[in-house]
N, C-alpha and C. Protein backbone atom coordinates (compact mmCIF):
# COMPACT_ATOMS: atom_id res chain seq x y z
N UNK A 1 57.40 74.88 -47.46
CA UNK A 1 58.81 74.66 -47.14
C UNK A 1 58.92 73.96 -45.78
N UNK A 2 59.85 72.61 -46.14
CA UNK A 2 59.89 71.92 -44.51
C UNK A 2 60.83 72.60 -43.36
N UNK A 3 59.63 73.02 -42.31
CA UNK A 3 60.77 74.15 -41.23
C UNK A 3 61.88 73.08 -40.42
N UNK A 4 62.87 73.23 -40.33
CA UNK A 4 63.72 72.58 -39.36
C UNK A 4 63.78 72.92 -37.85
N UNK A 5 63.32 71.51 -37.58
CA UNK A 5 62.74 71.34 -36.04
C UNK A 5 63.80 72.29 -34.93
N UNK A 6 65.43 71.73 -35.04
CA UNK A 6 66.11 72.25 -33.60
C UNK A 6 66.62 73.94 -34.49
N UNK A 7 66.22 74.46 -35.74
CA UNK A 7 66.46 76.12 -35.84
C UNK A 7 64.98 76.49 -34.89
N UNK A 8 63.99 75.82 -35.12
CA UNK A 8 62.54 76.20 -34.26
C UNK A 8 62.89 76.35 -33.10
N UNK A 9 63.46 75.52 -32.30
CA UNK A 9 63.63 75.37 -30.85
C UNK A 9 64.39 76.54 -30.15
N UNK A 10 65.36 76.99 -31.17
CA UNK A 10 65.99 78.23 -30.66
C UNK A 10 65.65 79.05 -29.50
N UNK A 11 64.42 79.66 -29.30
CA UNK A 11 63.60 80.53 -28.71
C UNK A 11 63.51 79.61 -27.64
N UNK A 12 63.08 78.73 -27.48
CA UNK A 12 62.50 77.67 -26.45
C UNK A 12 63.97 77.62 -25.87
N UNK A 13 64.85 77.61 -25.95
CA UNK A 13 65.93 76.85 -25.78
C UNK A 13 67.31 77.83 -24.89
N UNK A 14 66.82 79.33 -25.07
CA UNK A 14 67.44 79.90 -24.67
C UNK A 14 66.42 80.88 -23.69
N UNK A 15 65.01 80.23 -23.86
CA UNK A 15 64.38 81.10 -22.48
C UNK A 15 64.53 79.88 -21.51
N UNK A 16 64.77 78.29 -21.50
CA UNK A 16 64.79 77.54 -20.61
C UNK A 16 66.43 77.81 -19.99
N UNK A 17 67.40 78.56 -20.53
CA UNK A 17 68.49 78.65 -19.90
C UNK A 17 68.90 79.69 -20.36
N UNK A 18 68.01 80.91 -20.25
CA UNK A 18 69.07 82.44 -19.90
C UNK A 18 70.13 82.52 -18.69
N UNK A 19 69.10 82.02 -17.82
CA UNK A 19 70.25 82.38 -16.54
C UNK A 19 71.57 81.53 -16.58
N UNK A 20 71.59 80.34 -17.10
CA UNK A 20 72.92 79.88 -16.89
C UNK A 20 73.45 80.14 -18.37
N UNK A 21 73.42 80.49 -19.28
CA UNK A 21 74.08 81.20 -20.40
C UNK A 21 74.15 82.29 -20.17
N UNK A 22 73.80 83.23 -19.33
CA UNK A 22 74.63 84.49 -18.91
C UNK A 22 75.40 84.28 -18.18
N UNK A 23 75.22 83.28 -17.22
CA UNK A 23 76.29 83.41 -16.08
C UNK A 23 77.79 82.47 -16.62
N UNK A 24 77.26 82.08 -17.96
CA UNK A 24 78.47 81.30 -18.51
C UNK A 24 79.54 82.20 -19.62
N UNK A 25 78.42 83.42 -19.93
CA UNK A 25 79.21 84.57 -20.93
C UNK A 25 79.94 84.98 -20.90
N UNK A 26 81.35 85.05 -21.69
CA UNK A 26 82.31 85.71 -21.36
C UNK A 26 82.16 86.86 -21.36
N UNK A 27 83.21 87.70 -20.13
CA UNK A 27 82.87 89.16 -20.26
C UNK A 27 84.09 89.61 -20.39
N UNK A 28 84.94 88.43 -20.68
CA UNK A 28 86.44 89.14 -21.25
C UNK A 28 86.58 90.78 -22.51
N UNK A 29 85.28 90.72 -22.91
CA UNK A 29 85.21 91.83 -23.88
C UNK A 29 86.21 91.53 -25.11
N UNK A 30 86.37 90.31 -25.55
CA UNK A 30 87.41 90.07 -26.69
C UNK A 30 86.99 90.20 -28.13
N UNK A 31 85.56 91.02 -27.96
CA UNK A 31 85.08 92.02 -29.59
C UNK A 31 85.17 92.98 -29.27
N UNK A 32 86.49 93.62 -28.65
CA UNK A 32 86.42 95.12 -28.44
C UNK A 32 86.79 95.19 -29.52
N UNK A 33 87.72 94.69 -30.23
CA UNK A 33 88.58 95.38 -31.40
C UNK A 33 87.51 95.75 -32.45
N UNK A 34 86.72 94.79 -32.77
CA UNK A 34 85.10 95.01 -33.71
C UNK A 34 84.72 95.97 -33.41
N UNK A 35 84.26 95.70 -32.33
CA UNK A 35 83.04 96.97 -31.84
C UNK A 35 83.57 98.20 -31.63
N UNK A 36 84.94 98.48 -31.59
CA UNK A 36 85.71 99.96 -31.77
C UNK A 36 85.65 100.07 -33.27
N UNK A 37 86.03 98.68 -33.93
CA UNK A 37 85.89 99.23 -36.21
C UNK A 37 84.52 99.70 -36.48
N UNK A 38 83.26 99.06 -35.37
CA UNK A 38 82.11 99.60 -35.78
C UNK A 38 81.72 100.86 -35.44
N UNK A 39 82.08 100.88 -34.53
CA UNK A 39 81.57 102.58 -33.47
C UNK A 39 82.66 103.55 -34.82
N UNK A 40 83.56 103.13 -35.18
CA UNK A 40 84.53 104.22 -35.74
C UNK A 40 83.47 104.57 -36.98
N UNK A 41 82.89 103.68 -37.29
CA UNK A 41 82.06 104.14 -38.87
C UNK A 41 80.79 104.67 -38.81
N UNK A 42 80.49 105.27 -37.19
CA UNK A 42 79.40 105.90 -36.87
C UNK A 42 79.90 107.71 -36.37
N UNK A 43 79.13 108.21 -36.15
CA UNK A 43 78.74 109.55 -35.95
C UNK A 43 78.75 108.96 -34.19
N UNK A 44 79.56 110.05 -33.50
CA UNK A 44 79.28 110.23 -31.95
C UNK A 44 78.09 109.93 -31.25
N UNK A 45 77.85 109.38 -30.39
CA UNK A 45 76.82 108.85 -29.66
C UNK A 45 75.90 108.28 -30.70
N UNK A 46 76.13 107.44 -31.32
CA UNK A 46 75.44 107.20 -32.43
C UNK A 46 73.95 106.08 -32.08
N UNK A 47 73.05 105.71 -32.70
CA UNK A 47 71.66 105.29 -32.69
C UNK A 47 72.24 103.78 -33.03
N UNK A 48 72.30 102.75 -31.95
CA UNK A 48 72.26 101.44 -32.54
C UNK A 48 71.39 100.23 -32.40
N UNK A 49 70.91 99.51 -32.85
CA UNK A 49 70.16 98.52 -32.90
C UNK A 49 70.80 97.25 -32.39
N UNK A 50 70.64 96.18 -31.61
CA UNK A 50 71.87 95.18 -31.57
C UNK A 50 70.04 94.27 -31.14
N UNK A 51 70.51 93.18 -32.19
CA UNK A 51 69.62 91.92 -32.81
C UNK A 51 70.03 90.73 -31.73
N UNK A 52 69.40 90.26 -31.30
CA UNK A 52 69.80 88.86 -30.63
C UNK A 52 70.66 89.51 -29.23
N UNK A 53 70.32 90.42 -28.57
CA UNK A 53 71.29 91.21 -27.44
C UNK A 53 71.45 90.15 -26.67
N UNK A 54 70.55 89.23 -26.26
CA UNK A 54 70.93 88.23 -24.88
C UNK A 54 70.91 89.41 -24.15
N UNK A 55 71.30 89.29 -22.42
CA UNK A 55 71.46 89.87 -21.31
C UNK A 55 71.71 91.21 -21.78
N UNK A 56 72.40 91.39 -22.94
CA UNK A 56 73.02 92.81 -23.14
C UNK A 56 74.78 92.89 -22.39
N UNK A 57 74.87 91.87 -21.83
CA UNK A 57 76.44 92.18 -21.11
C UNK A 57 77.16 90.93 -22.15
N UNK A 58 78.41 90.98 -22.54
CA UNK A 58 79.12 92.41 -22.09
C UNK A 58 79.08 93.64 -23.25
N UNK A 59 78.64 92.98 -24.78
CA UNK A 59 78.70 93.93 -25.87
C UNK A 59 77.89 95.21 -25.98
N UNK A 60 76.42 95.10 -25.70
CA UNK A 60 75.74 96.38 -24.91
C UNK A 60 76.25 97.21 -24.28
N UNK A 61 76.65 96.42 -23.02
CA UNK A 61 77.11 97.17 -21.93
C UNK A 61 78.38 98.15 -22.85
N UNK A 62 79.05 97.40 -23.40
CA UNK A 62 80.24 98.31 -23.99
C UNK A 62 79.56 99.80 -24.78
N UNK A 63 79.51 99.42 -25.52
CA UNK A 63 78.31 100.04 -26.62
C UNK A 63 78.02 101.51 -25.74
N UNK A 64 77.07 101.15 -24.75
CA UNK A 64 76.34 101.88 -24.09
C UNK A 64 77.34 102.76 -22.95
N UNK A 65 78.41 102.17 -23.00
CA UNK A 65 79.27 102.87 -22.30
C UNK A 65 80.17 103.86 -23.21
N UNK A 66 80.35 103.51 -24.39
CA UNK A 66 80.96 104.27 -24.84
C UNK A 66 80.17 105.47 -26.01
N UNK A 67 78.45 105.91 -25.27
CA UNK A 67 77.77 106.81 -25.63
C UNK A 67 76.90 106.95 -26.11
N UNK A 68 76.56 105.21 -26.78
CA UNK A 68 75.95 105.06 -27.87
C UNK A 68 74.57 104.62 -27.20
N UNK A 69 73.45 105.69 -28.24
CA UNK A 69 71.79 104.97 -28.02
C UNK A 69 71.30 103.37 -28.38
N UNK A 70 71.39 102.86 -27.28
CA UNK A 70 71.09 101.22 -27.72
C UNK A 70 69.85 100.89 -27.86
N UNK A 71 69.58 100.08 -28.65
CA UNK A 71 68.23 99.48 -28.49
C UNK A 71 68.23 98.15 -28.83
N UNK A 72 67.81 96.84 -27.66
CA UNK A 72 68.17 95.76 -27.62
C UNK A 72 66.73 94.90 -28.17
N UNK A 73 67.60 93.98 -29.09
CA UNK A 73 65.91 93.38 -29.29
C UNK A 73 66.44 91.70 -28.61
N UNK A 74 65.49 90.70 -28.15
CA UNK A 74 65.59 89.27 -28.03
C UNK A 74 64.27 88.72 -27.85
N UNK A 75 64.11 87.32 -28.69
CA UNK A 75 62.84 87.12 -28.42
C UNK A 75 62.82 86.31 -26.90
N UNK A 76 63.67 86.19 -26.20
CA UNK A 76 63.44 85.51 -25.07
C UNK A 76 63.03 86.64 -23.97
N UNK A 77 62.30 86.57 -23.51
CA UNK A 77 61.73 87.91 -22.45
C UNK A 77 62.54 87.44 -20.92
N UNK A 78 63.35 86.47 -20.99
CA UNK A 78 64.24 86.25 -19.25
C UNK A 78 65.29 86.89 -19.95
N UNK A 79 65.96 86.85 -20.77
CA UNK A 79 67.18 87.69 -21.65
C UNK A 79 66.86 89.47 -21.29
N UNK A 80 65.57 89.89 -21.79
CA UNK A 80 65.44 91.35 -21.90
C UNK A 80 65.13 91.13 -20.61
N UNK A 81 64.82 90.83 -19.49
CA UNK A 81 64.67 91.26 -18.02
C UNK A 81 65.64 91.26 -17.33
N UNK A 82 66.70 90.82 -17.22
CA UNK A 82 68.13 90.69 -17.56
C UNK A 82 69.52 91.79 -17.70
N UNK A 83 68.48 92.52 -19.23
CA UNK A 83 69.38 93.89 -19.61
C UNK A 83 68.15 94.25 -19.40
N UNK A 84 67.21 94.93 -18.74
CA UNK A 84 66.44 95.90 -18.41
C UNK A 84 66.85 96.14 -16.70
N UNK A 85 67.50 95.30 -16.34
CA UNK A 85 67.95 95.40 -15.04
C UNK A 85 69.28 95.85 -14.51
N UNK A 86 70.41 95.21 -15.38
CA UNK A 86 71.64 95.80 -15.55
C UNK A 86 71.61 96.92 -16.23
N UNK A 87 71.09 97.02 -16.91
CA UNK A 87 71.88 98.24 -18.13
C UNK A 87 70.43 99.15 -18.47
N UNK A 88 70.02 100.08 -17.40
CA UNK A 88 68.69 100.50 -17.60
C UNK A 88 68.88 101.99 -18.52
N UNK A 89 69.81 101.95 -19.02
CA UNK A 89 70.34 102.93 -20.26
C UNK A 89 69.79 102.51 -21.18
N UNK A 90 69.90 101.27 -21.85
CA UNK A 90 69.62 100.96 -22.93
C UNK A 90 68.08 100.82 -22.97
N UNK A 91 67.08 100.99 -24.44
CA UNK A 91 66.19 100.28 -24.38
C UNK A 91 65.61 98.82 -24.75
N UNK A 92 64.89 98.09 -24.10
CA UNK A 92 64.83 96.86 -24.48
C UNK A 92 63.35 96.14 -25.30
N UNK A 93 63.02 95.47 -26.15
CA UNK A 93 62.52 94.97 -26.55
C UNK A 93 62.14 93.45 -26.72
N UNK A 94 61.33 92.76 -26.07
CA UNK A 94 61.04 91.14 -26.61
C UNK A 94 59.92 91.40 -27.81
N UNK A 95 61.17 90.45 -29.13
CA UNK A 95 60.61 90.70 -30.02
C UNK A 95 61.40 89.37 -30.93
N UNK A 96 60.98 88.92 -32.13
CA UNK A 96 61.68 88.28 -32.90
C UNK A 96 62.24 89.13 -34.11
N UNK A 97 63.60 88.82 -34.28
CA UNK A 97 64.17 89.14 -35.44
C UNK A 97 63.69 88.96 -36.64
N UNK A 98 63.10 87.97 -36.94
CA UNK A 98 62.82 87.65 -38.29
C UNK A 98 61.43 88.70 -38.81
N UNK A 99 61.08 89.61 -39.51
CA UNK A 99 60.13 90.26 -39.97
C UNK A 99 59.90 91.57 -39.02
N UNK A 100 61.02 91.50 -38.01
CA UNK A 100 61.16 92.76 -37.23
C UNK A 100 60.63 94.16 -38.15
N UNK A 101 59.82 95.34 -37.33
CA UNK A 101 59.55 96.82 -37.91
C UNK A 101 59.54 97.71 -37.05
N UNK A 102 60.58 98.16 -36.78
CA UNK A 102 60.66 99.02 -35.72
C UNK A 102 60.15 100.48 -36.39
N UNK A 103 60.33 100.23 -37.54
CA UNK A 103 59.52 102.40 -38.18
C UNK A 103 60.61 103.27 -37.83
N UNK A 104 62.05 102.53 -37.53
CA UNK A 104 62.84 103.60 -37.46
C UNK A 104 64.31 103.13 -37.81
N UNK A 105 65.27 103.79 -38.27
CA UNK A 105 66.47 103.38 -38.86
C UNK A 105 67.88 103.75 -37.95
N UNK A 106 68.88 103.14 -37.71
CA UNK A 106 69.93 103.03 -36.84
C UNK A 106 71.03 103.46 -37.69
N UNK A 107 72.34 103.72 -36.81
CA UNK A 107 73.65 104.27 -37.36
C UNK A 107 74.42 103.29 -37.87
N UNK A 108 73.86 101.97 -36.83
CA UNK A 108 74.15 100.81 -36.82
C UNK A 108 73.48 99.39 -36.44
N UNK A 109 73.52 98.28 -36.97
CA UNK A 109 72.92 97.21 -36.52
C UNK A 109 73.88 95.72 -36.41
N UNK A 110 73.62 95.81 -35.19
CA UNK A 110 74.76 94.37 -34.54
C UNK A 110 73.87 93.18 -34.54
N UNK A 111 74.34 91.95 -34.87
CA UNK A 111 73.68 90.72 -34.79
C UNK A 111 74.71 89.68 -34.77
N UNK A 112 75.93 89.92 -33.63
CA UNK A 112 76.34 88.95 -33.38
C UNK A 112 75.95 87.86 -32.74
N UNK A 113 76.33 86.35 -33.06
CA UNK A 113 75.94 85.57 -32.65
C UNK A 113 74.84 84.90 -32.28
N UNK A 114 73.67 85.45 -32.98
CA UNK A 114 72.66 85.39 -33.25
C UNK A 114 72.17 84.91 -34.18
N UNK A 115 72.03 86.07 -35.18
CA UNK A 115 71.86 85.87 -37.02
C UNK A 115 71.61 84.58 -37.49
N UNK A 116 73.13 83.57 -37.04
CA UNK A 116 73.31 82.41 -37.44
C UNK A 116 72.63 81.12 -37.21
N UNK A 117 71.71 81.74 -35.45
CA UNK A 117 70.74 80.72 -35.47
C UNK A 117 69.73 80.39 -36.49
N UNK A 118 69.67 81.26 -37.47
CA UNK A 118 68.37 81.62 -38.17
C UNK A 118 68.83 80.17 -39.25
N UNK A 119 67.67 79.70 -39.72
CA UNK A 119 67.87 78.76 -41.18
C UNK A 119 68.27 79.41 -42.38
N UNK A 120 68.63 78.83 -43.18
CA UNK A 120 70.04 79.37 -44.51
C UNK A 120 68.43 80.30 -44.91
N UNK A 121 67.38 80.11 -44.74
CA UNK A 121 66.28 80.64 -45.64
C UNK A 121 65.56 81.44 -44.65
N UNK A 122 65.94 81.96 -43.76
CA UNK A 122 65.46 82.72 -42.83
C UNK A 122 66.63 84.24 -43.18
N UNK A 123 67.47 83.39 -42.89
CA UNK A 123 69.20 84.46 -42.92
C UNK A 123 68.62 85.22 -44.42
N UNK A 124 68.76 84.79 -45.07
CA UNK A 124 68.22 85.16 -46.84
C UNK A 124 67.35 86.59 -46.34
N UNK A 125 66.42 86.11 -45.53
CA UNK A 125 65.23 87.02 -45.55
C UNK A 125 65.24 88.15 -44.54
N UNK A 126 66.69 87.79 -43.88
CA UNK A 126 66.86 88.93 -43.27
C UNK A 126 67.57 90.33 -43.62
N UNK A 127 67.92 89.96 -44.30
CA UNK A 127 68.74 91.00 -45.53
C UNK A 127 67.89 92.04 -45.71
N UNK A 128 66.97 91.60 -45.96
CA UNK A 128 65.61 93.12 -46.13
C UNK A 128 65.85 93.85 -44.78
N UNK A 129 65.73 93.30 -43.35
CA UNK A 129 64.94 93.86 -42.50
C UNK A 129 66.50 94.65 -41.75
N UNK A 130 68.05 94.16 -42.26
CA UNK A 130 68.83 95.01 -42.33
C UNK A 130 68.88 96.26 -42.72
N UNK A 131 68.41 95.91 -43.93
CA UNK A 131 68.32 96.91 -44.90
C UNK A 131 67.42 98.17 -44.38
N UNK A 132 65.77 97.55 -43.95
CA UNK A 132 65.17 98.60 -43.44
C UNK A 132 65.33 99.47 -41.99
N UNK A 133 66.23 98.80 -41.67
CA UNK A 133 67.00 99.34 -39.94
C UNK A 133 67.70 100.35 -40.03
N UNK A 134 68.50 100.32 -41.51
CA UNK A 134 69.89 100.97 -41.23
C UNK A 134 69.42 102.39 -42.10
N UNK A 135 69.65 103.34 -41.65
CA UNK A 135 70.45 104.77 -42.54
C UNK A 135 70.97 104.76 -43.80
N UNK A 136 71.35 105.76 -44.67
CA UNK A 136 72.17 105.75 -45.37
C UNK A 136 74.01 105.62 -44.75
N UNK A 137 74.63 105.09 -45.32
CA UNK A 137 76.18 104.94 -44.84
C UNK A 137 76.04 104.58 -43.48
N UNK A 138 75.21 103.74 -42.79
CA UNK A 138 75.24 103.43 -41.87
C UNK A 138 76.14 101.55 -41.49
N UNK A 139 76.24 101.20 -40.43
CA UNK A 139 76.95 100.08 -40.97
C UNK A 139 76.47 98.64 -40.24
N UNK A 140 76.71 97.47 -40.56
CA UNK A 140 76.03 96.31 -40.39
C UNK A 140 77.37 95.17 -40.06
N UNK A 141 77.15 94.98 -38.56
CA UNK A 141 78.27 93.99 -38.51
C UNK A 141 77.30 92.38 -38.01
N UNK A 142 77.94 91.24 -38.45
CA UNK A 142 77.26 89.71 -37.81
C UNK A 142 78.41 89.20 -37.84
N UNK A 143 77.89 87.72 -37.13
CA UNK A 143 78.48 86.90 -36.99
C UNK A 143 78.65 85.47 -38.49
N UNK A 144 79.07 84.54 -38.94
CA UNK A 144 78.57 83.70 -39.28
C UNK A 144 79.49 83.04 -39.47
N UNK A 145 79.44 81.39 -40.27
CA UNK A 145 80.10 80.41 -40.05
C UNK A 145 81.16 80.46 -41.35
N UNK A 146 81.94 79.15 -41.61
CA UNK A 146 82.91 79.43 -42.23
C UNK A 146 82.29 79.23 -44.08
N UNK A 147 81.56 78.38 -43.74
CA UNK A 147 81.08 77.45 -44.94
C UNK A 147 79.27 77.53 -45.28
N UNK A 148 78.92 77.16 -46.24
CA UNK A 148 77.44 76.90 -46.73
C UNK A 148 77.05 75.36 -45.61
N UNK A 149 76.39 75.27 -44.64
CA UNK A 149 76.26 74.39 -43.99
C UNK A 149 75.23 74.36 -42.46
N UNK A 150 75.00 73.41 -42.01
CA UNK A 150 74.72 73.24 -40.23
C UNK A 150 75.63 72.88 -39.39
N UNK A 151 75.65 73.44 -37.96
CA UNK A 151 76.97 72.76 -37.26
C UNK A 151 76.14 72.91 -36.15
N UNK A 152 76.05 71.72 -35.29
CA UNK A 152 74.94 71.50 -33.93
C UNK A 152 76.36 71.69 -32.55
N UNK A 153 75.78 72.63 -31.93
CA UNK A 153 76.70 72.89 -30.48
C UNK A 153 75.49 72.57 -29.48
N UNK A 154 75.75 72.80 -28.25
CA UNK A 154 75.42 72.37 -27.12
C UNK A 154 74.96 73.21 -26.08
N UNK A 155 73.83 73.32 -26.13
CA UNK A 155 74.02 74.23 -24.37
C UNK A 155 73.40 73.59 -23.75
N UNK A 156 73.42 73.28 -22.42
CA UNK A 156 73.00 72.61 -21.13
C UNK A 156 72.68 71.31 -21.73
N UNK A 157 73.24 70.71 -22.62
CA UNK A 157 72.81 69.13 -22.96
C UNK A 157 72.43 69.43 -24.23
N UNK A 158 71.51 70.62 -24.33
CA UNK A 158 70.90 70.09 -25.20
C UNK A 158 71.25 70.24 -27.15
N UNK A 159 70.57 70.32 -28.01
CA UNK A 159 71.37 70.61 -29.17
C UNK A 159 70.97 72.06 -29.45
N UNK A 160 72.15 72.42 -29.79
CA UNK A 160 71.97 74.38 -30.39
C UNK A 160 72.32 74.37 -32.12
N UNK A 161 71.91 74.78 -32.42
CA UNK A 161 71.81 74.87 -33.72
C UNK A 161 72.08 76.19 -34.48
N UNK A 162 72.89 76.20 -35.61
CA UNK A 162 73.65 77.40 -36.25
C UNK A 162 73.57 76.74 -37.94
N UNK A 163 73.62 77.87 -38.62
CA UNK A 163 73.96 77.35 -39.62
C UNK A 163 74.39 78.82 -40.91
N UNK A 164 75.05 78.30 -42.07
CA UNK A 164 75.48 79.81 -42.71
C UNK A 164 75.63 79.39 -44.20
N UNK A 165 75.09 80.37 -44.94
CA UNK A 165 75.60 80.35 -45.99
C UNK A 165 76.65 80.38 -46.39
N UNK A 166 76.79 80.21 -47.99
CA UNK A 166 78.69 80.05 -48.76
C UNK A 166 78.46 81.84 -48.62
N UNK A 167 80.41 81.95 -48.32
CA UNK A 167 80.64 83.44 -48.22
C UNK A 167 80.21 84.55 -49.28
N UNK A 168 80.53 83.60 -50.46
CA UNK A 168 79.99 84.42 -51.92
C UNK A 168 78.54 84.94 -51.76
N UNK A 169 77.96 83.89 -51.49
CA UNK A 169 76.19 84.67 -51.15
C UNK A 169 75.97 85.42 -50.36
N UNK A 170 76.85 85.43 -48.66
CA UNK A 170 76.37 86.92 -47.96
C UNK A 170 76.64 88.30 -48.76
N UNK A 171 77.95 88.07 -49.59
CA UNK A 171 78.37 89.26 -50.25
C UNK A 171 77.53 89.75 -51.29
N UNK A 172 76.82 88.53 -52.06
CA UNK A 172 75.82 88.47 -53.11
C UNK A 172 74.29 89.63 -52.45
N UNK A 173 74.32 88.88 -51.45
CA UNK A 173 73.53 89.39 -50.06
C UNK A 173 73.07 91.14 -50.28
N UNK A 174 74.54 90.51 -49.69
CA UNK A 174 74.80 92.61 -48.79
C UNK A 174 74.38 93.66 -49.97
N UNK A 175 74.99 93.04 -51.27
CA UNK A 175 75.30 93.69 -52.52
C UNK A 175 73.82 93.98 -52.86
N UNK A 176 73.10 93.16 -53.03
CA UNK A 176 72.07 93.11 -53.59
C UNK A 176 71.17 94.63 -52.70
N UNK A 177 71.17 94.06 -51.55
CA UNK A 177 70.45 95.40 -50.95
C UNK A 177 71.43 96.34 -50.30
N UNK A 178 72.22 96.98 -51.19
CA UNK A 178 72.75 98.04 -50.87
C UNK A 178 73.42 98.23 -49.94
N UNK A 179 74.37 97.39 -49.54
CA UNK A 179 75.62 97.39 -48.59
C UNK A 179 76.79 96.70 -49.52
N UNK A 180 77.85 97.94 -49.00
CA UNK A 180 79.12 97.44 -49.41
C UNK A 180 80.49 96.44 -48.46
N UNK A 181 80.70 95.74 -48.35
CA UNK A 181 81.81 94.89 -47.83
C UNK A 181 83.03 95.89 -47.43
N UNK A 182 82.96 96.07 -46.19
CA UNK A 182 84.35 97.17 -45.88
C UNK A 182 85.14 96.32 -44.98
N UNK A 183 84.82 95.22 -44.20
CA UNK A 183 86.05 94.51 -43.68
C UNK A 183 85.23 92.91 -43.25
N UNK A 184 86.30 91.88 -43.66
CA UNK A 184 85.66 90.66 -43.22
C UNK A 184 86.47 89.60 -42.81
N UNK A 185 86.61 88.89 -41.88
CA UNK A 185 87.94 88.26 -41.33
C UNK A 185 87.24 86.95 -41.14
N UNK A 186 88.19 85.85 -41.90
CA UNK A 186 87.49 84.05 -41.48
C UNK A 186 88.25 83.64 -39.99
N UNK A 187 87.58 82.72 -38.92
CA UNK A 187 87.91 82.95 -37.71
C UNK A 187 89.02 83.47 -36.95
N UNK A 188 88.74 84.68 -36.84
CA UNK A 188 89.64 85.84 -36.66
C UNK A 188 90.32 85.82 -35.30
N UNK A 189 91.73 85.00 -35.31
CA UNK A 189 92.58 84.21 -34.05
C UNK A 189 92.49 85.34 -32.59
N UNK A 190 92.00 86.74 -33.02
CA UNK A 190 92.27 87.62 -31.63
C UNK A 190 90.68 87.81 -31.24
N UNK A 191 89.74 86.86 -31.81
CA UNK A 191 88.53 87.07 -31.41
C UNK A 191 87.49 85.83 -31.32
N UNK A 192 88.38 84.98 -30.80
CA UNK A 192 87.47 83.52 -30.34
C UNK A 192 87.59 82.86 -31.58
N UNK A 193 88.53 83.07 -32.52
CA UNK A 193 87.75 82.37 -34.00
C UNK A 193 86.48 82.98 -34.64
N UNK A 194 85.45 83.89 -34.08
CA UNK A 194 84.84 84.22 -35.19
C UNK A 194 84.91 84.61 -36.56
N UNK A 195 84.02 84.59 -36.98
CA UNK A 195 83.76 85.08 -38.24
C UNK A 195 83.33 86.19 -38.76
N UNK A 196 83.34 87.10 -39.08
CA UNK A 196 83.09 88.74 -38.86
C UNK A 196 82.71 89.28 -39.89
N UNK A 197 81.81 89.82 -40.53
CA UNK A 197 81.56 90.62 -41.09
C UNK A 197 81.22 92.06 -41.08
N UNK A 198 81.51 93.04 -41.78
CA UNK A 198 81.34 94.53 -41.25
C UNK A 198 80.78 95.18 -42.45
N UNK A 199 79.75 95.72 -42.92
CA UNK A 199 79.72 96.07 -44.13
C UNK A 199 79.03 97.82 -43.84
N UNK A 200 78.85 98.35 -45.10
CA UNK A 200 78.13 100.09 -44.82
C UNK A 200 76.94 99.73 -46.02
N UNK A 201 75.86 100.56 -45.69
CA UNK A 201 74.91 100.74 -46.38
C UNK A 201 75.42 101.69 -47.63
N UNK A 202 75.25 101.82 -48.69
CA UNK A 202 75.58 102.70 -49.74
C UNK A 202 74.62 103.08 -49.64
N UNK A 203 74.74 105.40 -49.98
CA UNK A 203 73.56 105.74 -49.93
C UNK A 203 72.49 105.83 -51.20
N UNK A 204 71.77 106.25 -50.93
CA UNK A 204 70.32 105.83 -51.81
C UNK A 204 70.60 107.15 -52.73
């Protein structure tokens, strides 16, 4: 299978500019409203996983403020030094998402704004490693785009790269390995325009 060069670069691309993509992050906190629908479908101080953390500020930081056991994964190691410094609550990990095994299962697993870097055939294959993260009735929120497609953005010049399957297939997705669709909003006007997905594991 031919790999696509700027989804490769990803990693490269965000350890050559952690520091000025954190210092460019909003910390307006404008996924509170999410991240309160997600925390609500967990158990108190609940066990969470968050995929692609970056710095960990500001969604971590929330997270972790409001009780919850974090555990941050990024494969960029200036990202996890970052949130191992701010937020020495949480634990941190440099690691890649894709074929991730942590040997242990969460209340919850976040992969905003992340996920989407992955290729339409990467994203596919992450569905398993959701799957093996989460609990029974546990719940799974991401990010992703509007359409089946690529859309190239920018950081420091250079090209960033995203891309998402048609909506029918994440649902095809979720379904397949045992998550149900409990809330999903197309760029959702009180939250930057994202794209949101929230789903629960059905139990086994």
């Amino acid at each position: 299978m031919k790999k696509n060069r700027d989804a490769e670069e990803i990693i490269d691309l965000y350890r050559r500019h952690a520091k000025s993509w954190a210092a460019r992050r909003s910390q307006s906190l404008q996924e509170k409203s999410w991240l309160d629908r997600f925390l609500q479908t967990m158990p108190l101080r609940p066990h969470i996983l968050d995929l692609g953390c970056g710095s960990g500020a500001p969604m971590a930081r929330y997270l972790l403020d409001q009780g919850a056991d974090l555990q941050g994964v990024d494969s960029a190691p200036e990202m996890i030094e970052m949130a191992q410094t701010s937020l020495p609550k949480g634990r941190w990990h440099v690691a890649d998402m894709r074929g991730l095994d942590l040997g242990q299962r969460f209340d919850g697993v976040l992969a905003w704004n992340s996920f989407f870097h992955l290729s339409p055939e990467e994203q596919r294959q992450m569905f398993r490693v959701f799957r093996d993260h989460i609990a029974d009735n546990g719940a799974l929120m991401f990010t992703s785009g509007t359409h089946d497609g690529v859309a190239m953005g920018c950081l420091e010049g250079e090209r960033l790269y995203h891309a998402s399957l048609d909506p029918q297939e994440y649902r095809d997705l979720l379904n397949s390995h045992g998550f149900e669709v409990a809330d999903h909003v197309v760029e959702d006007p009180d939250c930057g325009r994202h794209t949101v997905w929230l789903a629960r594991r059905v139990k086994e």
